[in-house]
Protein backbone atom coordinates (compact mmCIF):
# COMPACT_ATOMS: atom_id res chain seq x y z
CA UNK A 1 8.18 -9.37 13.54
CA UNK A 2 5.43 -11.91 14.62
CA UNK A 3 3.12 -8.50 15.69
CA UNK A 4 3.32 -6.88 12.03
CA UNK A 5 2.34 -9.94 10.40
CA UNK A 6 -0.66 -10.39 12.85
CA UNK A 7 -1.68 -6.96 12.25
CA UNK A 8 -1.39 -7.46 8.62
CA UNK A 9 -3.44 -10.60 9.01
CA UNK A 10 -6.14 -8.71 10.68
CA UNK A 11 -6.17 -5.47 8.36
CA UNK A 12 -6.64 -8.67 5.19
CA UNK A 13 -9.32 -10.16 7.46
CA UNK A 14 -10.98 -6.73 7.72
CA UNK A 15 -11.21 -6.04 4.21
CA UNK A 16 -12.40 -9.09 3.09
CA UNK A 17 -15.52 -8.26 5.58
CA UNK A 18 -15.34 -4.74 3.60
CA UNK A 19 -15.46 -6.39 0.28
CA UNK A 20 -19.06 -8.19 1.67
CA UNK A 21 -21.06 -4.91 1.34
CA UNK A 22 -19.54 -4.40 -2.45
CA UNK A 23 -22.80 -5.30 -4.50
CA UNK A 24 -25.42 -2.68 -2.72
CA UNK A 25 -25.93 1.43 -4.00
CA UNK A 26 -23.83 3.13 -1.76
CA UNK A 27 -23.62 6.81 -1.42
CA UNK A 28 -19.66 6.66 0.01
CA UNK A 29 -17.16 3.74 -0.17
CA UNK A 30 -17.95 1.43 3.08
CA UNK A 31 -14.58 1.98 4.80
CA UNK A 32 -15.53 3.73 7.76
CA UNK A 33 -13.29 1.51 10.05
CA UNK A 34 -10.71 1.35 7.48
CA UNK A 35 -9.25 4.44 7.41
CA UNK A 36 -6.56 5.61 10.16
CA UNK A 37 -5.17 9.26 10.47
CA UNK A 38 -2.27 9.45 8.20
CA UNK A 39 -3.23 7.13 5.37
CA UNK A 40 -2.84 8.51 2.34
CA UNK A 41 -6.31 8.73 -0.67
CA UNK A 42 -6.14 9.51 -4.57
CA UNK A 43 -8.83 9.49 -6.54
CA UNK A 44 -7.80 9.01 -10.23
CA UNK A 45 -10.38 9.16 -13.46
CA UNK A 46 -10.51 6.19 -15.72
CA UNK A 47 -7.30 7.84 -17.96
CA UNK A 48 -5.18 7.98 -15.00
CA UNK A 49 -5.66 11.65 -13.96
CA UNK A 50 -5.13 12.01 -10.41
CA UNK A 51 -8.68 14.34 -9.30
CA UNK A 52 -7.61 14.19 -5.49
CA UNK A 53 -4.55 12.90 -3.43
CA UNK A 54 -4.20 14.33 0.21
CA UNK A 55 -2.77 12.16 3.65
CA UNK A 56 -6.18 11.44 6.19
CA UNK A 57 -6.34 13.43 9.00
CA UNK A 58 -9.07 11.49 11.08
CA UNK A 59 -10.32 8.25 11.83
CA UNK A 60 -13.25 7.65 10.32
CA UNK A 61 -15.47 7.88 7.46
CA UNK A 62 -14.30 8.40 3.73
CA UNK A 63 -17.64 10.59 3.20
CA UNK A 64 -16.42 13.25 5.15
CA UNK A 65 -13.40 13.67 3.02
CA UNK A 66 -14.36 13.61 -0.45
CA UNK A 67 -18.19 13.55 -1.74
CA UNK A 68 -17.65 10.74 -4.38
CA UNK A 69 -21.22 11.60 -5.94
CA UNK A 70 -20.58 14.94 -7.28
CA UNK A 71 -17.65 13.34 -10.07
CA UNK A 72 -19.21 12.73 -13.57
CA UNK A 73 -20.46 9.89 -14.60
CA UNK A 74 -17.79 7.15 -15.18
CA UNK A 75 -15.21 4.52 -13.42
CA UNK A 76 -12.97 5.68 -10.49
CA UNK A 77 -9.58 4.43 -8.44
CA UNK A 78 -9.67 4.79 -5.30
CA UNK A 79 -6.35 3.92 -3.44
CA UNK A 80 -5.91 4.05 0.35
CA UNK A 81 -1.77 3.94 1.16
CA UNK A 82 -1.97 2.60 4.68
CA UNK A 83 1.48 1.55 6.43
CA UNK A 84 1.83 -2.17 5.45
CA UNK A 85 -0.56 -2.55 2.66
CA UNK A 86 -2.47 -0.40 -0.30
CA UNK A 87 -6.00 -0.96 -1.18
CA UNK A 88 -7.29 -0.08 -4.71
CA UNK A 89 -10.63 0.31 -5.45
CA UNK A 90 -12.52 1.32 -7.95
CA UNK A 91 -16.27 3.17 -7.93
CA UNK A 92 -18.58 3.80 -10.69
CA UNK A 93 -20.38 6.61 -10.94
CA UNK A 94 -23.57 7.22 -12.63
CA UNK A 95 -26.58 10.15 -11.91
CA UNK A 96 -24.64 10.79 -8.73
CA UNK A 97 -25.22 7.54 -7.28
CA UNK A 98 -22.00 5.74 -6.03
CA UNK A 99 -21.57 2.33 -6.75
CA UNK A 100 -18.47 0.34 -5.28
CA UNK A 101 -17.06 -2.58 -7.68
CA UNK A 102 -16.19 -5.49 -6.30
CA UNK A 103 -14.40 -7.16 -8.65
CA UNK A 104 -12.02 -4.82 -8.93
CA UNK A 105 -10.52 -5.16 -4.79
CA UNK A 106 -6.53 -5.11 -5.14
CA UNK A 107 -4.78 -5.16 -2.24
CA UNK A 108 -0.49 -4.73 -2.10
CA UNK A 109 1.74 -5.46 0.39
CA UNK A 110 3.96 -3.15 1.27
CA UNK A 111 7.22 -4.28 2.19
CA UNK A 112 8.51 -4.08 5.73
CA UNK A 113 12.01 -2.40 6.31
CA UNK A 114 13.57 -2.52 9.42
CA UNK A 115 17.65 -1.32 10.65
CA UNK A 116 19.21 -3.61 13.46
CA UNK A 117 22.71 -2.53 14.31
CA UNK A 118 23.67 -2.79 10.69
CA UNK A 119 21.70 -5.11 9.82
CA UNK A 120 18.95 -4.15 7.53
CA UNK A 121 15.91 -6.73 7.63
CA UNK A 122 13.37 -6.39 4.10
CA UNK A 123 9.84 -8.52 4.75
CA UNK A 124 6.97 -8.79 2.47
CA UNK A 125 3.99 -10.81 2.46
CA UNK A 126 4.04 -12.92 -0.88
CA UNK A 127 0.40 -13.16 -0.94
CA UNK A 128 -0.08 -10.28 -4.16
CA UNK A 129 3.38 -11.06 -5.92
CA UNK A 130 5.86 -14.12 -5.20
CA UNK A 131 8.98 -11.98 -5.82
CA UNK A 132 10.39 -8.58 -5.36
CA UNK A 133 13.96 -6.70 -6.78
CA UNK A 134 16.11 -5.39 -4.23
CA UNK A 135 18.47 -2.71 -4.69
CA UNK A 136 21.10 -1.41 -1.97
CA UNK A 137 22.99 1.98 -2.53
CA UNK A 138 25.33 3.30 -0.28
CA UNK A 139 25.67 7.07 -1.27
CA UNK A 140 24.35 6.65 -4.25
CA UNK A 141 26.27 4.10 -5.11
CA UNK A 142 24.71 0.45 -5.62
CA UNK A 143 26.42 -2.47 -3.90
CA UNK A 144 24.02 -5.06 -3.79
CA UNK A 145 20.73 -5.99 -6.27
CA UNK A 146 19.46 -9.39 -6.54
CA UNK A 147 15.83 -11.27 -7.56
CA UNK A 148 14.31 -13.03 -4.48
CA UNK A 149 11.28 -15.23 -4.98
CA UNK A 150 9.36 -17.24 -2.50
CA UNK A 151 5.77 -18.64 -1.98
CA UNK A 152 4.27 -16.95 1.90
CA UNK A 153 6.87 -14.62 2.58
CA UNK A 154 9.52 -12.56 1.04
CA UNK A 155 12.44 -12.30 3.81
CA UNK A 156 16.04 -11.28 3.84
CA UNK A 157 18.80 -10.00 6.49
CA UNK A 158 21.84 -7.43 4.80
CA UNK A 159 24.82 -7.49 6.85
CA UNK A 160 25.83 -3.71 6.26
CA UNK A 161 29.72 -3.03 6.73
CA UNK A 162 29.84 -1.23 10.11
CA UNK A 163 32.64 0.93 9.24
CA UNK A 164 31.10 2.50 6.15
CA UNK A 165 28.70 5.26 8.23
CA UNK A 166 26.29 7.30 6.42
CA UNK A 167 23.47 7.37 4.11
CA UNK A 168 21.97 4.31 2.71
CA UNK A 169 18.64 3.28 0.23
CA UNK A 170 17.10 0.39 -0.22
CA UNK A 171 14.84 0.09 -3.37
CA UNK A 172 12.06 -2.57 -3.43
CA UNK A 173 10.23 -3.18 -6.61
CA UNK A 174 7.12 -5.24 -6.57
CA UNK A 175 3.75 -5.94 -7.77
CA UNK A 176 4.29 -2.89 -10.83
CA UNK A 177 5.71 -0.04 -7.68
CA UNK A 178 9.03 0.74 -6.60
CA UNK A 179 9.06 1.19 -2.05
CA UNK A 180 12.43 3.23 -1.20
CA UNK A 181 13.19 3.12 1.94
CA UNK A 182 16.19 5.61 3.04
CA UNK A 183 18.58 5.27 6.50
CA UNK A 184 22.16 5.81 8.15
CA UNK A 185 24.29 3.89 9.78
């Protein structure tokens, strides 16, 4: 548990060295070193309207996956759906030149899921949001929900009734999204 926090740590560190470069004309978004094979990018106009949305399939460079300067002129969300965190962005456009906002950096926690035995552990850094609804539904049937609040870290341990085997979600909502997370016992 101690090696997904550090990693989340360092990916926070990271962009907060990203966020450094904001103020300068850019021609891409500077997250060269911040994007993994199998995140997940959508672009999205300033009504909502998803333009792009399609799962990286390199490391590297956002340039070579979508040329930011040929949108219209206007304000763009970028979001970047990594494994333990989501990073929203948003770009301005104008003349073709790409400009990356600063004040606008968001960054979400995901929450961390994980089955041991029949025990299901839920973790979540509390940094974005200090509380989170939980939902448990045992073919499709809910049989737990509660609130739970908390200042660094969201944490809680289900004991899950060996004897009931089969399929199982857990539904996190946080910070304005809903995480489901799906397993058997």
């Amino acid at each position: 548990m101690k090696t997904v926090f550090k990693k989340i740590l360092v990916l926070a560190l990271a962009l907060g060295s990203l966020t450094s470069y904001a103020n300068a004309k850019i021609d891409v978004i500077p997250s060269s070193k911040m994007l993994s094979k199998g995140d997940h990018i959508s672009v999205s106009d300033a009504s909502g309207v998803v333009l792009y949305s399609g799962s990286i399939n390199f490391n590297g460079n956002i340039q070579n996956l979508y040329d930011f300067s040929q949108l219209q002129d206007g304000v763009y969300t970028v979001e970047v759906n990594k494994d333990f965190e989501i990073n929203i962005n948003s770009i301005k456009v104008k003349a073709h030149k790409v400009t990356f906002l600063e004040t606008t950096n968001k960054q979400i926690f995901k929450p961390v899921f994980r089955l041991n035995n029949a025990q299901l552990i839920i973790s979540k850094l509390a940094v974005d949001s200090n509380e989170m609804d939980v939902e448990l539904y045992f073919k499709n049937e809910i049989i737990y929900s509660e609130t739970i609040k908390g200042s660094d870290v969201l944490n809680r341990v289900y004991k899950l009734d060996q004897n009931l085997k089969g399929e199982y979600t857990a539904i996190i909502r946080a910070n304005g999204r809903v995480f489901v997370e799906n397993f058997k016992i």
